[in-house]
Protein backbone atom coordinates (compact mmCIF):
# COMPACT_ATOMS: atom_id res chain seq x y z
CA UNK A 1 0.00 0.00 0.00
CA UNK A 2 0.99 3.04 -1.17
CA UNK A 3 0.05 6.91 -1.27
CA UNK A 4 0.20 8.69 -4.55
CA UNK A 5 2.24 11.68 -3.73
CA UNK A 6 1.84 15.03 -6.30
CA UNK A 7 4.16 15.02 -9.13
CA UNK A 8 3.22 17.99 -11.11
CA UNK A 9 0.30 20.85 -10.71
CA UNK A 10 -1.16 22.90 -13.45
CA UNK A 11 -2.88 26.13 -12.23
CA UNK A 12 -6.21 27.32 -14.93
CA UNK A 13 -5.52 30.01 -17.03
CA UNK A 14 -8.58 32.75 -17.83
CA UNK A 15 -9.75 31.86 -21.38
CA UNK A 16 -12.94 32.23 -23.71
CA UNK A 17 -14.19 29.32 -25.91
CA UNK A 18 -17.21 28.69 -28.01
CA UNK A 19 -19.28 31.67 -28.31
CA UNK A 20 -17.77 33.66 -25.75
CA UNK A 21 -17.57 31.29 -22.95
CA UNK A 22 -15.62 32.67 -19.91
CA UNK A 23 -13.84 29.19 -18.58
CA UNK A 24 -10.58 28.12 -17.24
CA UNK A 25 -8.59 26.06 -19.44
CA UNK A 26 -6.44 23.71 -17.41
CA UNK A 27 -4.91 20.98 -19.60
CA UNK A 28 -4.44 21.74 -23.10
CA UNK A 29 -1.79 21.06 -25.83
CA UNK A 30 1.13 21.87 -23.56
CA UNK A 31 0.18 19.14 -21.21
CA UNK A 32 -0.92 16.34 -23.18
CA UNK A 33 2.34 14.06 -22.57
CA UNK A 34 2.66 14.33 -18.86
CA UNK A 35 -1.66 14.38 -18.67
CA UNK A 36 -1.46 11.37 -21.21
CA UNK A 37 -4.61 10.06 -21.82
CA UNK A 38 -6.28 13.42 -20.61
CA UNK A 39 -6.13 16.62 -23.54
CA UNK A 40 -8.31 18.56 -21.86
CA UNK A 41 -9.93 19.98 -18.60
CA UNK A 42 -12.06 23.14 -18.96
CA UNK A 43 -13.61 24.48 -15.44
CA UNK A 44 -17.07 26.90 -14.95
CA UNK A 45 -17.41 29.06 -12.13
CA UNK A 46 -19.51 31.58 -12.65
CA UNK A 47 -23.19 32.88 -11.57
CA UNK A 48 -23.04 35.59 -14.10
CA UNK A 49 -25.36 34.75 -16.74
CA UNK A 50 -23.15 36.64 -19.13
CA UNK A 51 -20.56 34.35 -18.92
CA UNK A 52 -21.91 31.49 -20.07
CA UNK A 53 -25.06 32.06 -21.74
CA UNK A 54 -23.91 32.18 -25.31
CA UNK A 55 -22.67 28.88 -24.61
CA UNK A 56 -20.94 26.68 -27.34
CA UNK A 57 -22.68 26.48 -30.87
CA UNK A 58 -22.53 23.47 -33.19
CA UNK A 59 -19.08 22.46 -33.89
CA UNK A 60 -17.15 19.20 -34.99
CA UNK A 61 -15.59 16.74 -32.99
CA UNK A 62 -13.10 13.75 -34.12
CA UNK A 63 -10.78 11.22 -32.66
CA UNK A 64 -12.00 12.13 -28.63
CA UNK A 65 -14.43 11.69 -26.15
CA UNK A 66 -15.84 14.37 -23.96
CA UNK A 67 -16.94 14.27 -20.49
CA UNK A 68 -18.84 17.17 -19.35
CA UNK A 69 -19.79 17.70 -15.40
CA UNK A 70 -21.58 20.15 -13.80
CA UNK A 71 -21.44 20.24 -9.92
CA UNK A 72 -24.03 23.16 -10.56
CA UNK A 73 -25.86 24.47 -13.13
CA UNK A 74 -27.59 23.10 -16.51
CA UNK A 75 -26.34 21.87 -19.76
CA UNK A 76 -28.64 21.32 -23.05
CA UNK A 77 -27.17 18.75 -25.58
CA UNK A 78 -27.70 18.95 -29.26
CA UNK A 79 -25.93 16.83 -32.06
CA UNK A 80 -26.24 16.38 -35.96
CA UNK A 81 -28.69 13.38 -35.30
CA UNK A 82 -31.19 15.77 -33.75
CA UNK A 83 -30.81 14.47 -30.55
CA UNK A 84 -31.68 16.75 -27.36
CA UNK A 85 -30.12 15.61 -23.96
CA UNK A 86 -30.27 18.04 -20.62
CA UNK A 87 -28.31 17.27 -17.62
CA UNK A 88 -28.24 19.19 -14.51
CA UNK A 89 -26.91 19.75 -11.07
CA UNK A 90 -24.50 16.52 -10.28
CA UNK A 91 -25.06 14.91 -13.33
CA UNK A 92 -22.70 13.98 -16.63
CA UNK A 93 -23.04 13.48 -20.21
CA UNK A 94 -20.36 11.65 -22.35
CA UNK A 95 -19.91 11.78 -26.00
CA UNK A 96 -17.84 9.55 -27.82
CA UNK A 97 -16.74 11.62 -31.26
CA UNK A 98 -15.32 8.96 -32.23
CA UNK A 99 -15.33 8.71 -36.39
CA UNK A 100 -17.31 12.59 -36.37
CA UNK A 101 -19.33 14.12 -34.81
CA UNK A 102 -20.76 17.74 -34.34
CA UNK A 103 -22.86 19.16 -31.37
CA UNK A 104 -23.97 22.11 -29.71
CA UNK A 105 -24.36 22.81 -25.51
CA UNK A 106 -25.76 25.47 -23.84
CA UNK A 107 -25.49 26.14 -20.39
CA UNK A 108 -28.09 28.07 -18.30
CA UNK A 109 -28.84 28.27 -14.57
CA UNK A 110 -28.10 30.90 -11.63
CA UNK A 111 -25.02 28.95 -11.26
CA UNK A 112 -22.39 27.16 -13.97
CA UNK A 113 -20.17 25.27 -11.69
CA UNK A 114 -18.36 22.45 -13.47
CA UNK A 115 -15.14 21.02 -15.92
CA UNK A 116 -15.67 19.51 -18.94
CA UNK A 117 -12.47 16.80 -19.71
CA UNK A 118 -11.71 15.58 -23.30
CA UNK A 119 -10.39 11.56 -22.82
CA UNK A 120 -8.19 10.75 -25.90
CA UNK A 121 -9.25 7.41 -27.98
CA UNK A 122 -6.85 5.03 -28.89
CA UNK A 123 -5.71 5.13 -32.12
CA UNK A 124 -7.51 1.69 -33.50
CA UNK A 125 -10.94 3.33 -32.67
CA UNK A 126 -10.71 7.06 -33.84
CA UNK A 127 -12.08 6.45 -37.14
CA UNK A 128 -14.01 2.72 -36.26
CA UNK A 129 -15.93 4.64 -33.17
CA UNK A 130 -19.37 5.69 -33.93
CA UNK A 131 -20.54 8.89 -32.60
CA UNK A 132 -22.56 8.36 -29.37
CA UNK A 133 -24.02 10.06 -26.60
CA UNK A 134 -24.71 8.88 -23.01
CA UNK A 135 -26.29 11.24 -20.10
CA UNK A 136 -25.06 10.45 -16.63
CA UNK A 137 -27.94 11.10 -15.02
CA UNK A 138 -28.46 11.16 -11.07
CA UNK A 139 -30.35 7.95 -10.61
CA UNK A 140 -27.65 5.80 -11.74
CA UNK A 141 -24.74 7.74 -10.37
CA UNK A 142 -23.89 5.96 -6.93
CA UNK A 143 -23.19 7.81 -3.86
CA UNK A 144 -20.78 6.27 -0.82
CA UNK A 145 -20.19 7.59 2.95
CA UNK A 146 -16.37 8.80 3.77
CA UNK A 147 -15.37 9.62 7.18
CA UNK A 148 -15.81 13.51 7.13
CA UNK A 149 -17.29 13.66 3.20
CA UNK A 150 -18.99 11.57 0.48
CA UNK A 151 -17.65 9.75 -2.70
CA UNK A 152 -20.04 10.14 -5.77
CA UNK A 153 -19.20 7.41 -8.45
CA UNK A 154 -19.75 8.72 -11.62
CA UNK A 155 -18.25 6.42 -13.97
CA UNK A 156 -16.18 3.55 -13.92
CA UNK A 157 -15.00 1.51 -10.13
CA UNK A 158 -15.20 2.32 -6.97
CA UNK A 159 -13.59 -0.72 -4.92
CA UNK A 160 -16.34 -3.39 -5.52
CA UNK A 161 -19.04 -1.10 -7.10
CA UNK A 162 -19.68 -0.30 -11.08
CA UNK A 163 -20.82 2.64 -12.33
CA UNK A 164 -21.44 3.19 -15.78
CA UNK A 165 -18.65 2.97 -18.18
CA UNK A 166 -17.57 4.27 -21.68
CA UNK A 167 -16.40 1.56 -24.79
CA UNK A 168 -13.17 2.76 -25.54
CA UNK A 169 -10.98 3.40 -22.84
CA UNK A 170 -12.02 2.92 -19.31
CA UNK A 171 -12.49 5.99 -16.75
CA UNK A 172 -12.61 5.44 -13.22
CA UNK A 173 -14.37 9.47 -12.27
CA UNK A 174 -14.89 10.27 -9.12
CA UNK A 175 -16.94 13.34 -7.85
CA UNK A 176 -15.79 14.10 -3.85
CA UNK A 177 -17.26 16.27 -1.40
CA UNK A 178 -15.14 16.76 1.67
CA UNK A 179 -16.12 18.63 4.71
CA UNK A 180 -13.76 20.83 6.69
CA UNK A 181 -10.94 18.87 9.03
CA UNK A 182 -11.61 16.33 7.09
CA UNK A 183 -8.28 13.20 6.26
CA UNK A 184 -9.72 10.40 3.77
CA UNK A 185 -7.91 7.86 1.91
CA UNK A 186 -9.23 7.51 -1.81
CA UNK A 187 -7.89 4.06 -3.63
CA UNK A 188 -6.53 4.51 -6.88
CA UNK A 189 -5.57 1.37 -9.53
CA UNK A 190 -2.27 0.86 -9.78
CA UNK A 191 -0.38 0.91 -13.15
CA UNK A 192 -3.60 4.20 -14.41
CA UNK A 193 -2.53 7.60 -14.97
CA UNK A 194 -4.28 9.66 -12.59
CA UNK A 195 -5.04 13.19 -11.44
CA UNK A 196 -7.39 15.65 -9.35
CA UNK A 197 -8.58 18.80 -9.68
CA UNK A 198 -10.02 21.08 -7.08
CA UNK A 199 -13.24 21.60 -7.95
CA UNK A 200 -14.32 24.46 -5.50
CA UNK A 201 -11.89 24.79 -2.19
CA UNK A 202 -8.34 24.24 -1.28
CA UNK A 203 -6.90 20.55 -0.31
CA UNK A 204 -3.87 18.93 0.54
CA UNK A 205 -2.96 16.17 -1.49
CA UNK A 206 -0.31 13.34 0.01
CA UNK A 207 1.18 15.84 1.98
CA UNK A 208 1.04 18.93 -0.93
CA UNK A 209 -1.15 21.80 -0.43
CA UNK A 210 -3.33 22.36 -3.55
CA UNK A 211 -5.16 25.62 -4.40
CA UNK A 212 -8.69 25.70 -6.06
CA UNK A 213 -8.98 25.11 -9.57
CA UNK A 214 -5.39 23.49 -9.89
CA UNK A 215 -4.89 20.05 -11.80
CA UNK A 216 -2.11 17.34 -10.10
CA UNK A 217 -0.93 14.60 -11.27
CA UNK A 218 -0.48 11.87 -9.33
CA UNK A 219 2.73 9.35 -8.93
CA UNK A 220 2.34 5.46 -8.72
CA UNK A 221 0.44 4.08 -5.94
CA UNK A 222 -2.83 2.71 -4.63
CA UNK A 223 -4.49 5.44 -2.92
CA UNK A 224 -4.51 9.13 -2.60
CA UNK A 225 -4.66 11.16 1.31
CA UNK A 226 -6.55 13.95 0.64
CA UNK A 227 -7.27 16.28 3.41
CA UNK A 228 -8.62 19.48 4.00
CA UNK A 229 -8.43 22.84 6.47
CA UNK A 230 -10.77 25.26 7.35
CA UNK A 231 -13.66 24.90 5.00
CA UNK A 232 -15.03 22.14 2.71
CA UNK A 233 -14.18 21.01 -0.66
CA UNK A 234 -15.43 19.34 -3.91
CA UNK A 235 -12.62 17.32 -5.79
CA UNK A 236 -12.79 15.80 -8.89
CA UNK A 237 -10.60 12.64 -9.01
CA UNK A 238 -9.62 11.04 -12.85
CA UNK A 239 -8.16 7.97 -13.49
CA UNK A 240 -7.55 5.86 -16.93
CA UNK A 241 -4.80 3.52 -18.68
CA UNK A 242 -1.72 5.59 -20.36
CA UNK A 243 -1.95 5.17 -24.43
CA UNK A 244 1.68 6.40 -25.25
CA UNK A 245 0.27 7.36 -28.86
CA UNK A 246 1.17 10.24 -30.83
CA UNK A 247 -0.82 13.33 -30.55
CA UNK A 248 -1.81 15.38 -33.40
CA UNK A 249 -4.32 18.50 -32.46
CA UNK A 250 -5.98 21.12 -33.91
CA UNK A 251 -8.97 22.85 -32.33
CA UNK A 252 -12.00 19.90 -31.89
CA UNK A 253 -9.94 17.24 -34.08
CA UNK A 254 -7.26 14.84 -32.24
CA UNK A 255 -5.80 12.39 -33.90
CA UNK A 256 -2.31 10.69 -34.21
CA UNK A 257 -0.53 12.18 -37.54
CA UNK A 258 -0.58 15.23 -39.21
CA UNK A 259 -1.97 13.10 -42.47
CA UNK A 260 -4.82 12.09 -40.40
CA UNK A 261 -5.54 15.76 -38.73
CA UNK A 262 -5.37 16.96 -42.71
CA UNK A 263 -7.99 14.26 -43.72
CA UNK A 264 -10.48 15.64 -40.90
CA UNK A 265 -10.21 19.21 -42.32
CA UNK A 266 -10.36 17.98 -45.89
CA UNK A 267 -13.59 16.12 -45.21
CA UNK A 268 -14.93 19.30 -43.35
CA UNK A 269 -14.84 21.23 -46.12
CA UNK A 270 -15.80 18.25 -48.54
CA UNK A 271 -19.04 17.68 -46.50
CA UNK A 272 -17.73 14.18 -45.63
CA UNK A 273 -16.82 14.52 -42.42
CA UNK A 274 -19.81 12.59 -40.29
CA UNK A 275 -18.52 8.79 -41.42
CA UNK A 276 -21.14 7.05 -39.24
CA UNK A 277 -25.24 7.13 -38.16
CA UNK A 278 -24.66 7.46 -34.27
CA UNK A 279 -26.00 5.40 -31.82
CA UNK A 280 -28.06 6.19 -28.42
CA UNK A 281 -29.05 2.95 -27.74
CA UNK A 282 -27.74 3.28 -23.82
CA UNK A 283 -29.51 6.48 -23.07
C-alpha cells in the first residue's frame, strides 16, 4: 500500500471558448504528454449569466471523447442526429466523437459550476468509433459515505461497485465532497494515470497543499490522502490507462498524424466529415 504523492500541478488560465464562454482552461496542448490520456480539462465558475449564456454552438468533434460535469448548473445537448439531452446539477453526459461528430451545448442556470475533460481514444478506434451520446444522469450515479465527506461514483470503479462505463478506454471518475478537518484515503488502480482537480476549495494532497482550480498529477500508488483545512471542498478525481500514442491536435480534431488531422479538415470542407449514423441505444 501506497500513497500517490503530487508530481506535477497545473494552475487554470482565464480563457474564452465557443461563443464567448468565460472558462478556465487547465490541460491543453502543452500538457498532453505528462496528462497522457487526458487533452483537456475546462472548469465553470460563474453565476453571471453573461458568462456562459452564449454557450458553445454546433461544432465538430473527431478522434475524442468528452466528459462534461456540472457540480451546478444546466447543460442542453444537441448533435447532428437531432438528438436533445439536458443534464443538470451533479449529473454527466459523455460523447464519444469517435469517427465525427458535431454538437452544440448550452449552459443556463443561476449557477455554472463544473469542468468539462476531453479523454483521448486510442488510435484503432478514432475512425471505427461511432458517434454516441450517453447522459449520466443522477439515478444511476452511486453515492458512498467517507469519514468527514462523500464519494459520488460517476463512472467507472469504486472498490467493488460499477458505475457506468464508456467503450473505448475505461475511466474510473470520481466526484468528492469533503467537509472541513476532514483526512480520507481515496484508492486509486495501480499501473492508471491519474489526477485531481479542485473543484471548489483548497486541499492537501499526500502531503502537498493544492489551491482551487489546480490540476495534479499523481505518482504510482494505490491510494490518494486527501485532506482538508478550514472549509469544505469538492474534488474531482480522474483515473484511466496511459496510451503512449502520438498526438496530433488542432482545435476539436485529435488524432495521431498530421496526415490524419489533414484528412479531418479535408472532409470538413468536402461535406464528408460525419462517417457514421450514431447510436443512443444506452440512453
Amino acid at each position: 500500500m501506497m500513497n500517490r504523492k503530487v508530481i506535477d500541478q497545473t494552475r487554470g488560465q482565464r480563457a474564452r471558448d465557443g461563443a464567448g464562454v468565460s472558462l478556465v482552461r487547465v490541460l491543453g496542448i502543452r500538457t498532453t504528454d505528462r496528462y497522457d490520456p487526458f487533452l483537456m480539462l475546462d472548469a465553470f465558475d460563474s453565476s453571471d449569466p453573461e458568462d456562459y449564456i452564449a454557450g458553445f454552438p454546433p461544432h465538430p468533434h473527431r478522434g475524442i471523447e468528452t466528459v462534461t460535469f456540472l457540480s451546478r448548473g444546466q447543460m442542453t445537448h444537441r448533435d447532428h442526429l437531432g438528438t436533445e439531452a439536458v443534464i443538470h446539477d451533479g449529473e454527466a453526459q459523455w460523447l464519444t466523437a469517435g469517427s465525427g461528430a458535431e454538437h452544440s451545448e448550452m449552459p443556463s442556470g443561476e449557477r455554472m459550476l463544473g469542468t468539462q475533460l476531453w479523454l483521448n481514444l486510442p488510435a484503432e478506434w478514432k475512425m471505427k468509433a461511432a458517434p454516441a451520446y450517453h447522459g449520466i444522469t443522477n439515478d444511476e450515479i452511486q453515492e458512498y459515505p467517507l469519514e468527514g465527506g462523500r464519494l459520488r461514483l460517476v463512472t467507472g470503479n469504486y472498490l467493488d461497485h460499477e458505475g457506468w462505463q464508456g467503450r473505448y478506454l475505461p475511466l474510473d471518475f470520481y466526484d468528492i465532497h469533503l467537509d472541513s478537518h476532514a483526512a480520507v484515503e481515496i484508492p486509486v488502480r495501480e499501473g492508471w494515470a491519474a489526477f485531481l482537480f479542485t473543484l471548489r476549495g483548497d486541499v492537501t494532497v499526500s502531503g502537498t497543499p493544492v489551491y482551487e482550480k489546480t490540476a495534479v498529477r499523481l505518482g504510482e500508488g494505490d491510494r490518494v490522502l486527501l485532506e482538508t483545512g478550514e472549509e469544505a471542498a469538492e474534488l474531482l478525481l480522474y483515473s484511466s490507462r496511459r496510451l503512449d500514442e502520438p498526438v496530433a491536435w488542432y482545435g476539436p480534431i485529435v488524432m495521431n498524424t498530421q496526415e490524419e488531422l489533414q484528412q479531418a479538415f479535408d472532409d470538413l470542407e468536402n461535406g464528408t466529415f460525419i462517417k457514421e449514423a450514431a447510436d443512443y441505444s444506452d440512453r
